[in-house]
C-alpha atoms as a PDB file:
ATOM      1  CA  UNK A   1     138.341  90.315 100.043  1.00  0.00           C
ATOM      2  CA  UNK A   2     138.718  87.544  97.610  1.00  0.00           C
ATOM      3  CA  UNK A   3     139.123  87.657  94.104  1.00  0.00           C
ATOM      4  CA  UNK A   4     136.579  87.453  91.680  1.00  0.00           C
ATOM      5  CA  UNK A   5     138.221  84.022  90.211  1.00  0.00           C
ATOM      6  CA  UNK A   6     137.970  82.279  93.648  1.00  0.00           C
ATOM      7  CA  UNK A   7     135.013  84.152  94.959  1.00  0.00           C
ATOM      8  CA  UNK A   8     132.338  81.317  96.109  1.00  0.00           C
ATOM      9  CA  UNK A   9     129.410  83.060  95.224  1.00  0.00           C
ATOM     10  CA  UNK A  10     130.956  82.493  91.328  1.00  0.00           C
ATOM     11  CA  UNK A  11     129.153  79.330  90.781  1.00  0.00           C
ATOM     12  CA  UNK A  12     126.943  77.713  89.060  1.00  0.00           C
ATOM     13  CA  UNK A  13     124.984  74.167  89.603  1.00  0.00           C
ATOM     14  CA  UNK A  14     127.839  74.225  92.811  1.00  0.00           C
ATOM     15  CA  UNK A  15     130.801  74.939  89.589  1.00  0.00           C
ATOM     16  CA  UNK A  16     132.816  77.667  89.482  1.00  0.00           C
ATOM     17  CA  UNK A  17     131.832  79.905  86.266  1.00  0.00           C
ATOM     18  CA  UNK A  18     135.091  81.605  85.928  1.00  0.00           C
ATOM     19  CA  UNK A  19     136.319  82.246  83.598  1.00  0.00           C
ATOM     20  CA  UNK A  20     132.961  81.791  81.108  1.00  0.00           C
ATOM     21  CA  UNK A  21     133.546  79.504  78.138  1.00  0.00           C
ATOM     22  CA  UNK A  22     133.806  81.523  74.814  1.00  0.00           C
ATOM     23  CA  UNK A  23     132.198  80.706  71.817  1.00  0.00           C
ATOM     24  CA  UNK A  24     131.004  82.588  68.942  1.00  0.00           C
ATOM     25  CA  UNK A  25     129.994  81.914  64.872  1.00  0.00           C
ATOM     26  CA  UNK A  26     133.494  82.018  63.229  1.00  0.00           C
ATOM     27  CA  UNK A  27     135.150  80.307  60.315  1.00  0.00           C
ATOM     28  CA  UNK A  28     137.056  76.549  60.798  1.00  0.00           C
ATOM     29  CA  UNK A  29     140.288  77.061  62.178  1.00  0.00           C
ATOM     30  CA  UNK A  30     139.498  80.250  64.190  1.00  0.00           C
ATOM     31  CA  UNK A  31     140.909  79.971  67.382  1.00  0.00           C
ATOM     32  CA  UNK A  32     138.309  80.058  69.983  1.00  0.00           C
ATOM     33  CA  UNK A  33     140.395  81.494  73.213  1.00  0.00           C
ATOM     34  CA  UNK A  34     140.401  79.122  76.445  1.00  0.00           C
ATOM     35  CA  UNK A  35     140.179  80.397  79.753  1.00  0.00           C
ATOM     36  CA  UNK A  36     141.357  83.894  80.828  1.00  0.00           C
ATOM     37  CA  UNK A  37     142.582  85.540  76.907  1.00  0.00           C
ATOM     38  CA  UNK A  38     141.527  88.704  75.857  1.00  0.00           C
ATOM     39  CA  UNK A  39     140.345  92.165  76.435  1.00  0.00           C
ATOM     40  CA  UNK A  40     136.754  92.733  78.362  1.00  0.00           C
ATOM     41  CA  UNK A  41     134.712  94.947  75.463  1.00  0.00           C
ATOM     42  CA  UNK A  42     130.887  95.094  77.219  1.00  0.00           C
ATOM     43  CA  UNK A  43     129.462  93.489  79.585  1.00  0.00           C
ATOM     44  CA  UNK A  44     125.306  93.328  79.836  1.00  0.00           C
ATOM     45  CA  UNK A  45     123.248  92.087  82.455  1.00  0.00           C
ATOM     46  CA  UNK A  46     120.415  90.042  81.112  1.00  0.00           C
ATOM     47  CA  UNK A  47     116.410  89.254  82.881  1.00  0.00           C
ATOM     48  CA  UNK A  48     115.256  85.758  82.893  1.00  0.00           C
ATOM     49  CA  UNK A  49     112.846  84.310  81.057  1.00  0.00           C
ATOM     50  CA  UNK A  50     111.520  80.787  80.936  1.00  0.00           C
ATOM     51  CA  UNK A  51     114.242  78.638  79.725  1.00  0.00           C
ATOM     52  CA  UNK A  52     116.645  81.211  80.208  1.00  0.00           C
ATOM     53  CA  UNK A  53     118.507  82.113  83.516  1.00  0.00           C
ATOM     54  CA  UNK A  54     119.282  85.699  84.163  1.00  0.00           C
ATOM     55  CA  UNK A  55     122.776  85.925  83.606  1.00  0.00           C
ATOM     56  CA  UNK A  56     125.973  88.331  82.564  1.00  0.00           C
ATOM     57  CA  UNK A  57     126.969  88.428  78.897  1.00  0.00           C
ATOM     58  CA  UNK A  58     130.335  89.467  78.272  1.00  0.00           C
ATOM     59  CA  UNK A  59     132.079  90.246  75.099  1.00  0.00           C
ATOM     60  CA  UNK A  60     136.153  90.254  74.799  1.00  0.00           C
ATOM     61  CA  UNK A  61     138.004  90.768  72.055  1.00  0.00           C
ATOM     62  CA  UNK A  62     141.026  87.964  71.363  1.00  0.00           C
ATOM     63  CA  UNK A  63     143.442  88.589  68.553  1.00  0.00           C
ATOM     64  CA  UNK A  64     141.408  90.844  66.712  1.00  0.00           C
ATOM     65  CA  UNK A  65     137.751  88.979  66.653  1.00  0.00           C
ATOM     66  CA  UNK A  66     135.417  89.189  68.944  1.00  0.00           C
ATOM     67  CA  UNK A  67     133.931  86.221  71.477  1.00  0.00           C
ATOM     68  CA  UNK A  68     130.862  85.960  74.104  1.00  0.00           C
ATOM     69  CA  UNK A  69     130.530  84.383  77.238  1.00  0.00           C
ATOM     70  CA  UNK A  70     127.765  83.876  79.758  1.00  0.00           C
ATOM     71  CA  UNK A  71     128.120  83.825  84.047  1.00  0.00           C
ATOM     72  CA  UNK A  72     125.223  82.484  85.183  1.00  0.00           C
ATOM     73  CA  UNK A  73     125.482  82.241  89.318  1.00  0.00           C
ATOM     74  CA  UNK A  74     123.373  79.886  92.133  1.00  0.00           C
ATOM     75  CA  UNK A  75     122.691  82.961  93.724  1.00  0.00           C
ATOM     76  CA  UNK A  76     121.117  85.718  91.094  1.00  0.00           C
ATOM     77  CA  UNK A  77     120.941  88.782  93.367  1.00  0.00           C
ATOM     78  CA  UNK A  78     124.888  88.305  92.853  1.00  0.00           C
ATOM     79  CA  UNK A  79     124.792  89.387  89.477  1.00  0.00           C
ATOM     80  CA  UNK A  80     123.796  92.892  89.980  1.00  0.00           C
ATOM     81  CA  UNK A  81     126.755  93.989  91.843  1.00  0.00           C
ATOM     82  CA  UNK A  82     128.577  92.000  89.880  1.00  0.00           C
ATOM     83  CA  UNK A  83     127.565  93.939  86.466  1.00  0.00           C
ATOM     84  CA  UNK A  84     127.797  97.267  88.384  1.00  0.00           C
ATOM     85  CA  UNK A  85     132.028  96.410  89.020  1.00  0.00           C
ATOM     86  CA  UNK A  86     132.489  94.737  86.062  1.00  0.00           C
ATOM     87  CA  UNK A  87     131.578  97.871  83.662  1.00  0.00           C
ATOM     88  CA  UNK A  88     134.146  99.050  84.853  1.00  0.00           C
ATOM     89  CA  UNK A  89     136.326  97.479  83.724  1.00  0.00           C
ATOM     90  CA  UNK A  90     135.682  97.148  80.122  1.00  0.00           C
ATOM     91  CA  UNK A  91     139.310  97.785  78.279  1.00  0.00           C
ATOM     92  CA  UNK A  92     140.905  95.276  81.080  1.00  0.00           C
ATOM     93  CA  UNK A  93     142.768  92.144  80.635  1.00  0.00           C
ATOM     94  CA  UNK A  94     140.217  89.228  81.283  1.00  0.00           C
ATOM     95  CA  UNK A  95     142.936  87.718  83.643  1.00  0.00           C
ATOM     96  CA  UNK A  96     143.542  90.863  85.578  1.00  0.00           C
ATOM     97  CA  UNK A  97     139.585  90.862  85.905  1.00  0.00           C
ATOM     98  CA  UNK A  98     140.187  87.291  87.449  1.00  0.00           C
ATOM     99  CA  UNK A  99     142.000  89.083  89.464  1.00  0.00           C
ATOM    100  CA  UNK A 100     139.794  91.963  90.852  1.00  0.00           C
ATOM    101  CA  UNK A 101     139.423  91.554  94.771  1.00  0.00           C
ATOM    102  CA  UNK A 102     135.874  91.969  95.820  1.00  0.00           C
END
């Protein structure tokens, strides 16, 4: 077991992916959280299309706004299992989900 943070099939283009960048539309001077803030709120598993990997979408929810971010992996079949655990765990710290051994 290792967890999810250090897991090597968490990578993209050889990079780890965790934890995702978060963006979202929000006013100037919202503060956009960095690295392992906030609470996991859904988490959807997305099919490819052409210009678009499959990935993971994840939505948390940082001091009272809400914030998406994307884990694409090198290895696809990963995400399935991957959606599957992280569901969940929806309500759960995104650092304790750093966390999770798998």
């Amino acid at each position: 077991m290792i967890q999810l943070r250090n897991h090597p099939r968490m990578a993209w283009h050889g990079f780890s992916n965790w934890p995702p960048q978060w963006g979202h539309a929000h006013e100037p001077g919202t503060q956009v959280p960095i690295g392992e803030l906030g609470i996991l709120r859904g988490v959807h598993l997305t099919g490819s299309d052409p210009g678009d990997p499959a990935h993971l979408e994840l939505q948390i929810e940082y001091r009272g706004q809400a914030f998406t971010g994307r884990i694409c992996c090198d290895d696809p079949t990963f995400l399935q299992p991957l959606h599957a655990q992280l569901r969940g765990y929806v309500g759960h710290s995104v650092q304790d989900i750093g966390s999770l051994e798998i």
